[in-house]
Protein backbone atom coordinates (compact mmCIF):
# COMPACT_ATOMS: atom_id res chain seq x y z
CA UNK A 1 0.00 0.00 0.00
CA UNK A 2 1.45 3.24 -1.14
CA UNK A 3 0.70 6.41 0.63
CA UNK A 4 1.56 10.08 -0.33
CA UNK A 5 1.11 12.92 2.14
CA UNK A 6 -1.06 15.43 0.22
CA UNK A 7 0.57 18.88 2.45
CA UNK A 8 4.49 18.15 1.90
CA UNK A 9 4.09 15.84 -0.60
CA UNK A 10 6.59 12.96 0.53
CA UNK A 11 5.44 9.16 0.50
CA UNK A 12 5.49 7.76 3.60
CA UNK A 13 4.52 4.86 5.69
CA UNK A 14 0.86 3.76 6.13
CA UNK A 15 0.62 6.04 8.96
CA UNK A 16 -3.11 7.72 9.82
CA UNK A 17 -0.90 11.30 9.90
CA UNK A 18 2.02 11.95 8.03
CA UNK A 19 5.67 11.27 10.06
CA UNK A 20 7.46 14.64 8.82
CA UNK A 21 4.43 17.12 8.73
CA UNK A 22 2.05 15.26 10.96
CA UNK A 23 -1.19 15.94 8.37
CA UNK A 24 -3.82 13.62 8.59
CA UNK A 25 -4.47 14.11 4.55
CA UNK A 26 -2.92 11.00 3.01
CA UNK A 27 -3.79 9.37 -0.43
CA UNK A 28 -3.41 5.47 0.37
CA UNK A 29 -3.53 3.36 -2.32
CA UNK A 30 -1.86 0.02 -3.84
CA UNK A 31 -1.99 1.88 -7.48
CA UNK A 32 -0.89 5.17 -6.51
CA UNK A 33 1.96 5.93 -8.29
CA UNK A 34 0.85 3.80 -11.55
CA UNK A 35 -2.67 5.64 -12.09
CA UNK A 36 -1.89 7.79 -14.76
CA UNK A 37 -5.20 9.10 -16.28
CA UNK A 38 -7.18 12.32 -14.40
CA UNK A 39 -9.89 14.28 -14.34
CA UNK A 40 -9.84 18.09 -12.34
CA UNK A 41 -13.23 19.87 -11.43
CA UNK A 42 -13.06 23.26 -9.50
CA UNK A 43 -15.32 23.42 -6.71
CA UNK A 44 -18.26 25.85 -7.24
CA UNK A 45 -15.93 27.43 -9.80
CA UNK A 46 -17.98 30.66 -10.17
CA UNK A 47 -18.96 31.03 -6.59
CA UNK A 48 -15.38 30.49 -5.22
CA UNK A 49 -14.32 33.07 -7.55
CA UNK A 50 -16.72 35.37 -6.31
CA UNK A 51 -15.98 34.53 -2.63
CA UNK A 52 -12.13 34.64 -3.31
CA UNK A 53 -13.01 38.32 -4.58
CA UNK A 54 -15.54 39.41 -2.04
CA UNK A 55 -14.17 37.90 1.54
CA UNK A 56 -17.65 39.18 3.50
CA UNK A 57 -19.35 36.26 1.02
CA UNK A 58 -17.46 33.86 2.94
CA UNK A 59 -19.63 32.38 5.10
CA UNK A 60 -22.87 33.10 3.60
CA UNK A 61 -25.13 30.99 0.77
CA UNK A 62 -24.57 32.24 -2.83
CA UNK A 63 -26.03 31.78 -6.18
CA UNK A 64 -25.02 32.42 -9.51
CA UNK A 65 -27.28 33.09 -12.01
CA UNK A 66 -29.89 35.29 -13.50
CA UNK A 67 -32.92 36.92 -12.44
CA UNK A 68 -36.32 36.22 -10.14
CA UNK A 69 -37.24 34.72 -13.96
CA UNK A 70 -33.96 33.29 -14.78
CA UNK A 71 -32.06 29.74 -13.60
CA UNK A 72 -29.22 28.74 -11.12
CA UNK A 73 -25.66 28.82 -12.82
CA UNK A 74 -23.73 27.21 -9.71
CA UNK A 75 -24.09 27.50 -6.02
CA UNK A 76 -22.17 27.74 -3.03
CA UNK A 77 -21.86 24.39 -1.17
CA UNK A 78 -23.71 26.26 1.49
CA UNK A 79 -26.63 27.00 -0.71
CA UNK A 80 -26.40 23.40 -1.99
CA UNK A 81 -26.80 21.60 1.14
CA UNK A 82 -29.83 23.71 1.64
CA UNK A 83 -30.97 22.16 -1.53
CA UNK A 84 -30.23 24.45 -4.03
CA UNK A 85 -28.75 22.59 -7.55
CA UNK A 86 -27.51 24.16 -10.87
CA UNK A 87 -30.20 24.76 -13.62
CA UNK A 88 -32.59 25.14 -11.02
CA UNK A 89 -35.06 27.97 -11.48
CA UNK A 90 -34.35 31.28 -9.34
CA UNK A 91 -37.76 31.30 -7.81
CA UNK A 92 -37.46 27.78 -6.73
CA UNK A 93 -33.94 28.03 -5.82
CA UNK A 94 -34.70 31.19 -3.26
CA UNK A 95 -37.74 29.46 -1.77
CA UNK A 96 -35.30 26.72 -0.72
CA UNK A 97 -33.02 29.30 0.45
CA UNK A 98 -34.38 32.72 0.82
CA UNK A 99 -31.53 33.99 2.85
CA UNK A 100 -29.19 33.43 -0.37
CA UNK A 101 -27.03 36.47 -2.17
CA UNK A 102 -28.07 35.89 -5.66
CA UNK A 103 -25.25 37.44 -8.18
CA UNK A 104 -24.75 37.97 -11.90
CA UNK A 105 -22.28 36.06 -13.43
CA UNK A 106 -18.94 37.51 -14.51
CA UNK A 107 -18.11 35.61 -17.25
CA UNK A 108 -15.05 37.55 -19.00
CA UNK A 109 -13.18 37.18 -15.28
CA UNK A 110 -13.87 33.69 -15.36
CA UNK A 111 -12.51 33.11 -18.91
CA UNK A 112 -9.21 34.28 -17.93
CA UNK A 113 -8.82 32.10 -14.62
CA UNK A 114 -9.76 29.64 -17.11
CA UNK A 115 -7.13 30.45 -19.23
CA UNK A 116 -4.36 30.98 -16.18
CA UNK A 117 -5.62 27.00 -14.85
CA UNK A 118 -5.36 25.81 -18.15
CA UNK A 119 -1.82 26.70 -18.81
CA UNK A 120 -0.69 24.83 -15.14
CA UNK A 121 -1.76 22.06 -17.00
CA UNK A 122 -0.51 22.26 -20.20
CA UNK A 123 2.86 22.50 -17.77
CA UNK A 124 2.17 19.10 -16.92
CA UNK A 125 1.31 17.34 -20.23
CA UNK A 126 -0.12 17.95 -23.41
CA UNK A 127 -2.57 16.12 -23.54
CA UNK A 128 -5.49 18.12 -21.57
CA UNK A 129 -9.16 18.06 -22.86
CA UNK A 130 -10.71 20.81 -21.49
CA UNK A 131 -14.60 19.87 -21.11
CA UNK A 132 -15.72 23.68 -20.08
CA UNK A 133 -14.09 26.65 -17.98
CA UNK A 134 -14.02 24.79 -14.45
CA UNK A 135 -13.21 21.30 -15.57
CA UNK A 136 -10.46 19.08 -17.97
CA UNK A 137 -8.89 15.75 -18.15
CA UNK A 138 -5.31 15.00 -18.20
CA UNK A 139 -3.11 11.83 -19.53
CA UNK A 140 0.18 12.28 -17.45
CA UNK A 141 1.50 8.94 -19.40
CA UNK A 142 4.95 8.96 -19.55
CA UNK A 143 5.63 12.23 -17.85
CA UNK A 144 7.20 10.67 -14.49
CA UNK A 145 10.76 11.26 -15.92
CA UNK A 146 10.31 14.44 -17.33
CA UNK A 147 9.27 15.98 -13.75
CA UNK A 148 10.81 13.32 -12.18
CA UNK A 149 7.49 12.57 -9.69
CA UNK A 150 4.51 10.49 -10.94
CA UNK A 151 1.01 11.95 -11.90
CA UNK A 152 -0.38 11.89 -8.38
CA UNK A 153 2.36 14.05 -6.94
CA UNK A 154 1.94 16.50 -10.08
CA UNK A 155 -1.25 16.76 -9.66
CA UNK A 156 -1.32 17.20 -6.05
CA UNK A 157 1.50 20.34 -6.86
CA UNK A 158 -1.02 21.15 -9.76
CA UNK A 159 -4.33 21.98 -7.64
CA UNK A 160 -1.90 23.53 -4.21
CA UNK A 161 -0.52 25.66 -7.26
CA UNK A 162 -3.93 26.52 -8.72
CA UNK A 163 -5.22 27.46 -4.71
CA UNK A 164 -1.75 29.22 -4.11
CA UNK A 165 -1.56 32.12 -7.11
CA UNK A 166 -5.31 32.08 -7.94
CA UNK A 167 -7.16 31.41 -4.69
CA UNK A 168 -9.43 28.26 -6.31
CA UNK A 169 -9.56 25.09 -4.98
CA UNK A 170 -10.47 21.88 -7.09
CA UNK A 171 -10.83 18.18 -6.13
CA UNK A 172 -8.90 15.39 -8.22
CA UNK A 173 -9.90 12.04 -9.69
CA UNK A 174 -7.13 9.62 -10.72
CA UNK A 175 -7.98 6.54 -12.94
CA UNK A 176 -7.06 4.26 -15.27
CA UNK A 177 -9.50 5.77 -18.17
CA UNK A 178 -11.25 8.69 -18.44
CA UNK A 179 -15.16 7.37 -17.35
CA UNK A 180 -13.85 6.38 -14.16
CA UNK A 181 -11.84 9.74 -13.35
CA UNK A 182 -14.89 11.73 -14.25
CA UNK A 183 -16.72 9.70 -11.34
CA UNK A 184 -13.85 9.86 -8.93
CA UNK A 185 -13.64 13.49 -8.97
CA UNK A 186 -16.99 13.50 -7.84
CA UNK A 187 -16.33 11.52 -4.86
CA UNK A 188 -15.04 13.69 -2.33
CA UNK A 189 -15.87 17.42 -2.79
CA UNK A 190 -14.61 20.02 -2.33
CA UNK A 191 -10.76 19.64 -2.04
CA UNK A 192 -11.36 16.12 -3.14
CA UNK A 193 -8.57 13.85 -4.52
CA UNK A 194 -9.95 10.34 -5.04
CA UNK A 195 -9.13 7.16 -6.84
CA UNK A 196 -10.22 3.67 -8.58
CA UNK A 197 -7.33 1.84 -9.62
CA UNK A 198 -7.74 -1.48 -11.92
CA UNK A 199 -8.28 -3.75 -9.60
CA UNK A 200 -11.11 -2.78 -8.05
CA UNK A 201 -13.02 -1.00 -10.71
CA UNK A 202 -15.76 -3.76 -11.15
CA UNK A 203 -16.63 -4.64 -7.60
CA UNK A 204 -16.56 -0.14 -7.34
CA UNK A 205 -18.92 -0.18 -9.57
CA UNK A 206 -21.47 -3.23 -9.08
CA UNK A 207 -23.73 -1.58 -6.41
CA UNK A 208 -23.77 2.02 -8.22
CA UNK A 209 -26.64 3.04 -10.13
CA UNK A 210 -26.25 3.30 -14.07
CA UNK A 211 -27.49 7.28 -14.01
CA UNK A 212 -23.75 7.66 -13.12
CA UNK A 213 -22.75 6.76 -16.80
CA UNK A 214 -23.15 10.39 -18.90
CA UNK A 215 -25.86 9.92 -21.31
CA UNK A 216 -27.98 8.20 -19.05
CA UNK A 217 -30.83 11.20 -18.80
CA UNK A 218 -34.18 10.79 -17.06
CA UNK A 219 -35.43 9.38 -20.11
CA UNK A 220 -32.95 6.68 -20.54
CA UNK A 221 -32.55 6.45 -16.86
CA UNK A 222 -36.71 5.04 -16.82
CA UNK A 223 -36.03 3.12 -19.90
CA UNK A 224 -33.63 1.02 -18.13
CA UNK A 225 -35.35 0.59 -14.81
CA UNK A 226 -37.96 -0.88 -17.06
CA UNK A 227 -36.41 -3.58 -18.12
CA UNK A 228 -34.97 -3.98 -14.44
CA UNK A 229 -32.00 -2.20 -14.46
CA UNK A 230 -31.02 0.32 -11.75
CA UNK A 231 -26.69 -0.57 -10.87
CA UNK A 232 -24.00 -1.51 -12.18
CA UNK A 233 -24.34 -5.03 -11.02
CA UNK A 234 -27.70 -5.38 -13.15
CA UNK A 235 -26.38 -4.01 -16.17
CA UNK A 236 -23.29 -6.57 -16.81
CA UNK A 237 -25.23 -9.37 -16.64
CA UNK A 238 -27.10 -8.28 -19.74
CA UNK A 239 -25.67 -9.95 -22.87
CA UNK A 240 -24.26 -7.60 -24.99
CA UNK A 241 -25.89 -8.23 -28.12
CA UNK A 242 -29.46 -7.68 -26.46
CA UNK A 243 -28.37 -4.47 -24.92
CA UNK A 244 -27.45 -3.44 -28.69
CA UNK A 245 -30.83 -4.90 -30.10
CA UNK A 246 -32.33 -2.99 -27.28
CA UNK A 247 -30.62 0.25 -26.77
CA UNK A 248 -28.57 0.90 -30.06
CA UNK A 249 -25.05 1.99 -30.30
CA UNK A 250 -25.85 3.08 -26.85
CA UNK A 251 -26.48 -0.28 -25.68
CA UNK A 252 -22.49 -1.38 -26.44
CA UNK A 253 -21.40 1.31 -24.87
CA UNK A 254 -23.32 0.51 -21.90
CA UNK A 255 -21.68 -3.04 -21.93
CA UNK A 256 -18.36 -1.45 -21.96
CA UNK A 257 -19.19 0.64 -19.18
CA UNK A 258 -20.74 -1.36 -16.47
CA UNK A 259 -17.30 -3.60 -16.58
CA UNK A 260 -15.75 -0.35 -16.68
CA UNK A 261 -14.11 -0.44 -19.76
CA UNK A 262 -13.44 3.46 -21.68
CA UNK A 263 -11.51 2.98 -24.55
CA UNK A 264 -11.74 7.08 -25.40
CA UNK A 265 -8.27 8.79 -25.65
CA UNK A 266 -7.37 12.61 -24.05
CA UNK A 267 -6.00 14.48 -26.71
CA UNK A 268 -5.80 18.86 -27.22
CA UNK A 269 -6.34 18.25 -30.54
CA UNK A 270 -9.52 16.03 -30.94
CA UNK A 271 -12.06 17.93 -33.98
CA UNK A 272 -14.89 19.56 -32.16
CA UNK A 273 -18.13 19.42 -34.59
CA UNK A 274 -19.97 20.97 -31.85
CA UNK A 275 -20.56 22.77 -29.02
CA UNK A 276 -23.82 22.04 -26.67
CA UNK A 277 -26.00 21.56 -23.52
CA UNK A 278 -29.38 20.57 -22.78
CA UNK A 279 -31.60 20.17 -19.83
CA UNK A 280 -34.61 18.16 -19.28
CA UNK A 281 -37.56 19.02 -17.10
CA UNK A 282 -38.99 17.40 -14.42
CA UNK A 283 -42.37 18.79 -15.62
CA UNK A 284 -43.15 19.49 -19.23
CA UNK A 285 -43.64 23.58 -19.55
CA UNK A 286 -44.91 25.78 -22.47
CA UNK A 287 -43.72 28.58 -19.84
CA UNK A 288 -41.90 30.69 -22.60
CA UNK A 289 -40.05 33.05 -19.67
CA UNK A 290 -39.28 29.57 -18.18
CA UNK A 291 -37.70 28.31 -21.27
CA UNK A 292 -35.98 31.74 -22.04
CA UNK A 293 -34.00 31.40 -18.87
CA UNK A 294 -33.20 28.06 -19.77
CA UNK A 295 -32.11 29.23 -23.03
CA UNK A 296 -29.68 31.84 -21.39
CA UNK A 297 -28.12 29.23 -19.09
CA UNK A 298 -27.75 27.10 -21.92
CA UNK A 299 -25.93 30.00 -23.49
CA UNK A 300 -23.62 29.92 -21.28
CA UNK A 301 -22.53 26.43 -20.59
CA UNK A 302 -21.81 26.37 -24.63
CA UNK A 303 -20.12 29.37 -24.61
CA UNK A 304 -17.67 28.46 -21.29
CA UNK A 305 -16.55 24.95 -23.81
CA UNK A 306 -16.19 27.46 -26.73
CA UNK A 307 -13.95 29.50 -24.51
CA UNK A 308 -12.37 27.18 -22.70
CA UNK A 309 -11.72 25.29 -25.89
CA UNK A 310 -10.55 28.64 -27.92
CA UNK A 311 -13.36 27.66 -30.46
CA UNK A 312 -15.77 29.51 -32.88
CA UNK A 313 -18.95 28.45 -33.87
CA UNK A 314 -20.73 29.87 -36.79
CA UNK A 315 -24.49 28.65 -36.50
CA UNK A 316 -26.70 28.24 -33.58
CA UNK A 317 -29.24 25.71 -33.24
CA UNK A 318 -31.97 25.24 -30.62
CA UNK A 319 -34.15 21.42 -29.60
CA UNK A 320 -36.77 21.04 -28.00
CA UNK A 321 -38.20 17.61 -27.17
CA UNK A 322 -42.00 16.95 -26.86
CA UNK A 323 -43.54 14.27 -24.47
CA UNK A 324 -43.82 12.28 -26.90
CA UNK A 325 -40.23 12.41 -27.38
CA UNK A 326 -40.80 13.89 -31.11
CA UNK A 327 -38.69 17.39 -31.47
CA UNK A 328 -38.37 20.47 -33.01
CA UNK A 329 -35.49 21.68 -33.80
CA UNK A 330 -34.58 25.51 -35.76
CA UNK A 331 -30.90 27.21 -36.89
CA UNK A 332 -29.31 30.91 -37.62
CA UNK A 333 -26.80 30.84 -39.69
CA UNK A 334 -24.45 33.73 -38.19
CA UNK A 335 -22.28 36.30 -40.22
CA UNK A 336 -18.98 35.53 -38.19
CA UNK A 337 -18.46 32.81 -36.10
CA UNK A 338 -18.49 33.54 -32.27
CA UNK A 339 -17.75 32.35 -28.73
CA UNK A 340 -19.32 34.87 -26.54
CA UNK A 341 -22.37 34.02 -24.32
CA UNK A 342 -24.44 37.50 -25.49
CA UNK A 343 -24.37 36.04 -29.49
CA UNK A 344 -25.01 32.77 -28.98
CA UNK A 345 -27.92 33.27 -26.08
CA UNK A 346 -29.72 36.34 -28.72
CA UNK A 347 -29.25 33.69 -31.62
CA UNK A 348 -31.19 31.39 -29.88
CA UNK A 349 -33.94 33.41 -28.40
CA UNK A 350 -34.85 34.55 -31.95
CA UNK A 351 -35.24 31.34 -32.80
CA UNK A 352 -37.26 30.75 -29.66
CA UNK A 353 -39.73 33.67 -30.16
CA UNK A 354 -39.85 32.49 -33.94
CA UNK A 355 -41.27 29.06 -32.77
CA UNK A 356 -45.22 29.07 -33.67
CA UNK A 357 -45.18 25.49 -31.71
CA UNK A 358 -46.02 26.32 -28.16
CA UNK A 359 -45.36 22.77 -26.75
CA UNK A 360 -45.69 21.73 -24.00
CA UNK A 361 -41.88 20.59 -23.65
CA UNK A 362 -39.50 18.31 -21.96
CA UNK A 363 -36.46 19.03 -23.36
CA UNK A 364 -34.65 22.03 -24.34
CA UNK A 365 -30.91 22.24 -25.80
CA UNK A 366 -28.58 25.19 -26.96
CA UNK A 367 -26.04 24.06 -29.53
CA UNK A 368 -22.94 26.13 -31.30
CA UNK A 369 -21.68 24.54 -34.79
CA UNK A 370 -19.42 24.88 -37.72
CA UNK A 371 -16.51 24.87 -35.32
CA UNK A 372 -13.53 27.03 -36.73
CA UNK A 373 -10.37 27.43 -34.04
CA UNK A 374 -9.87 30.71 -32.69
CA UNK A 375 -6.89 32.38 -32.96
CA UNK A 376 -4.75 34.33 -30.28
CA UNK A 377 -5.96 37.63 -31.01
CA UNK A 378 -9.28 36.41 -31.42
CA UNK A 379 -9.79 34.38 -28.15
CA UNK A 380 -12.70 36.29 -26.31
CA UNK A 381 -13.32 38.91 -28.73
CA UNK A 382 -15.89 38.31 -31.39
CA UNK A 383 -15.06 41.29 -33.94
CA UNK A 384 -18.68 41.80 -35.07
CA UNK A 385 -22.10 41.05 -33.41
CA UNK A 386 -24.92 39.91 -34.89
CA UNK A 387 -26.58 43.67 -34.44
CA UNK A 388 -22.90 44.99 -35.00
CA UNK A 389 -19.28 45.60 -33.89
CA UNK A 390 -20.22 48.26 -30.79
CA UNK A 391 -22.60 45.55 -29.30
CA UNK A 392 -19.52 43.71 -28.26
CA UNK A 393 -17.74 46.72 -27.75
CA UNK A 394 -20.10 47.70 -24.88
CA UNK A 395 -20.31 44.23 -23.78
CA UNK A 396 -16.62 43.78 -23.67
CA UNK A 397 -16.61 47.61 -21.53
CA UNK A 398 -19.27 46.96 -19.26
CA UNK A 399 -17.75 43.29 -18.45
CA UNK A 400 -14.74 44.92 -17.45
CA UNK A 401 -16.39 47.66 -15.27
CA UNK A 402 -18.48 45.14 -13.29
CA UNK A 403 -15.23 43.15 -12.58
CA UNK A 404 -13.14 46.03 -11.40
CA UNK A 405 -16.66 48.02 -9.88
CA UNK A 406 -18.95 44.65 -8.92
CA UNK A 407 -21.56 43.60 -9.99
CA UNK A 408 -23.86 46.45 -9.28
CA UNK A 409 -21.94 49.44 -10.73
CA UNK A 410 -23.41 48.82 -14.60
CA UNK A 411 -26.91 46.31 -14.96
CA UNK A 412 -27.94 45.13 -18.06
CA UNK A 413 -31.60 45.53 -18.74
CA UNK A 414 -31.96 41.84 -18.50
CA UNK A 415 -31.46 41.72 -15.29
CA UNK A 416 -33.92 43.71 -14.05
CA UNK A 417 -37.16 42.09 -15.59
């Protein structure tokens, strides 16, 4: 059994505290230094940003997000134990916490701590696939001799660093491949570092349920409980060519997955067709304000992987999925390709307000293609809006005036419907 003190860093004995700092944090485990394959989440990226900036916010519940009609970006882990969960609507999310600070998000500022965390990485290796502006994974292969310490004691230096010169903390998962880092970071936040080695992976996974596996949605999720199948466990004793006959493509991956098996590589350079996000409902709505705030949060999840990706996308496309599970689905071509939350979100409200189909809906998705890379000079500023060059302008001015001023010194109108 390896063990590696997580405050000094040295491997030591398997000790409950560390013998030359005396920390109780200690990684132990028999893979430790073989585990090569990671995935890094900040913790409440926005909110700690906006607590790192504003010490008084501290202590106290926060939400970010948009208006009484809008939905929850992130939370606090404060306003999260009182229930409150991202792409939650504002009204609902305040009536579980009332006593919450509710504040616009900063986006630009966010970008470039982005930008600063993903630059500590490409220190480290390569091969980083960012997923959006909080979260990446990393294939340290091969890079023991290079920094001359394996991956977990890079990235333990990696997220001290990150807390150190830009005041965020993230939590760690270390894996063989990259399903099973995605679900160790999620083990153990905040300041998490947790990890599934070989070994254990199937008897890990037998008793978890299969809504862990991304792509498993509520509809899926139902589909599956169906035909009796709620874990892990359940799922591998399926034969595989049922769960194809059954389920599709889907259904091999599935088969793959419940014995743990990811095949996927982590590459910088894998071709990004596009860009999206999509949330489903646990009621169907026609509620057009209801689906406009969607729309916006959408907006911005697409645009945070455009930026954190340094993509452009040139046409923006909205679903929306009936009961039925028929959908609509409409595009805008743009004149230049952007990244920036403002295009993207007015792109797809257009084609909202355009929609003579009132629903009711289950489903609604925001997505950004024809994906063009964007170049250094390019990265964050969009030279022409839809409606014209000084649109950005003034969005690019009054983003920087809220991040020096806060959030209060310019509001868009937006905000106060």
């Amino acid at each position: 059994m390896h063990s590696l003190c997580r405050n000094c860093l040295a491997f030591i004995k398997n000790e409950p505290r560390c013998s030359k700092c005396n920390s109780p944090s200690i990684l132990r485990h028999t893979e430790l230094k073989s585990l090569s394959i990671a995935h890094l989440d900040c913790d409440a990226f926005y909110a700690s940003v906006e607590k790192r900036d504003n010490p008084d916010l501290i202590d106290k519940p926060i939400i970010i997000g948009g208006g009484n009609r809008g939905v929850v970006s992130t939370a606090c882990y404060i306003a999260r134990i009182k229930g409150v969960k991202s792409a939650m609507p504002m009204f609902q999310a305040l009536r579980k916490c009332p006593e919450a600070i509710v504040i616009r998000p900063r986006m630009e500022l966010y970008a470039n701590i982005s930008k600063s965390i993903r630059q500590m990485m490409f220190e480290l290796t390569p091969a980083v696939e960012p997923l959006s502006l909080d979260e990446a994974f990393l294939d340290l292969t091969g890079t023991e001799k290079l920094h001359g310490n394996p991956p977990v004691v890079q990235l333990s230096l990696l997220v001290k660093k990150i807390s150190q010169e830009l005041g965020i903390t993230g939590s760690v998962g270390l894996s063989h491949n990259k399903f099973l880092a995605k679900i160790a970071s999620d083990l153990d936040k905040p300041k998490g570092f947790s990890i599934i080695g070989k070994k254990e992976t199937e008897e890990f996974l037998s008793n978890k349920p299969v809504s862990l596996i991304w792509g498993v949605g509520n509809t899926l999720k139902s589909k599956l409980e169906e035909d009796g199948i709620r874990t892990f466990s359940e799922l591998k004793i399926r034969n595989k060519e049922d769960l194809m006959k059954r389920y599709g493509q889907m259904g091999l991956r599935l088969w793959h997955l419940s014995r743990g098996q990811d095949s996927r590589k982590i590459s910088a350079n894998n071709q990004v067709k596009s860009i999206s996000n999509e949330t489903t409902f646990s009621e169907d709505t026609s509620d057009r304000l209801l689906l406009d705030g969607h729309i916006w949060r959408l907006s911005e999840k697409v645009s945070d992987r455009a930026k954190a990706t340094e993509k452009l996308g040139s046409i923006v496309s909205i679903k929306l999925k009936r009961k039925d599970h028929s959908q609509v689905t409409r595009r805008l071509s743009l004149r230049d390709p952007t990244q920036m939350c403002s295009m993207i979100y007015k792109s797809a409200k257009t084609l909202l307000d355009n929609l003579d189909d009132r629903g009711p809906f289950r489903l609604i998705g925001v997505n950004l293609s024809k994906i063009t890379k964007a170049l250094p000079d390019h990265y964050y500023n969009d030279l022409v809006d839809i409606q014209g060059k000084n649109n950005i302008e003034v969005e690019k001015a009054t983003d920087k005036i809220r991040g020096r001023f806060g959030k209060k010194a310019i509001l868009r109108g937006r905000t106060l419907r």
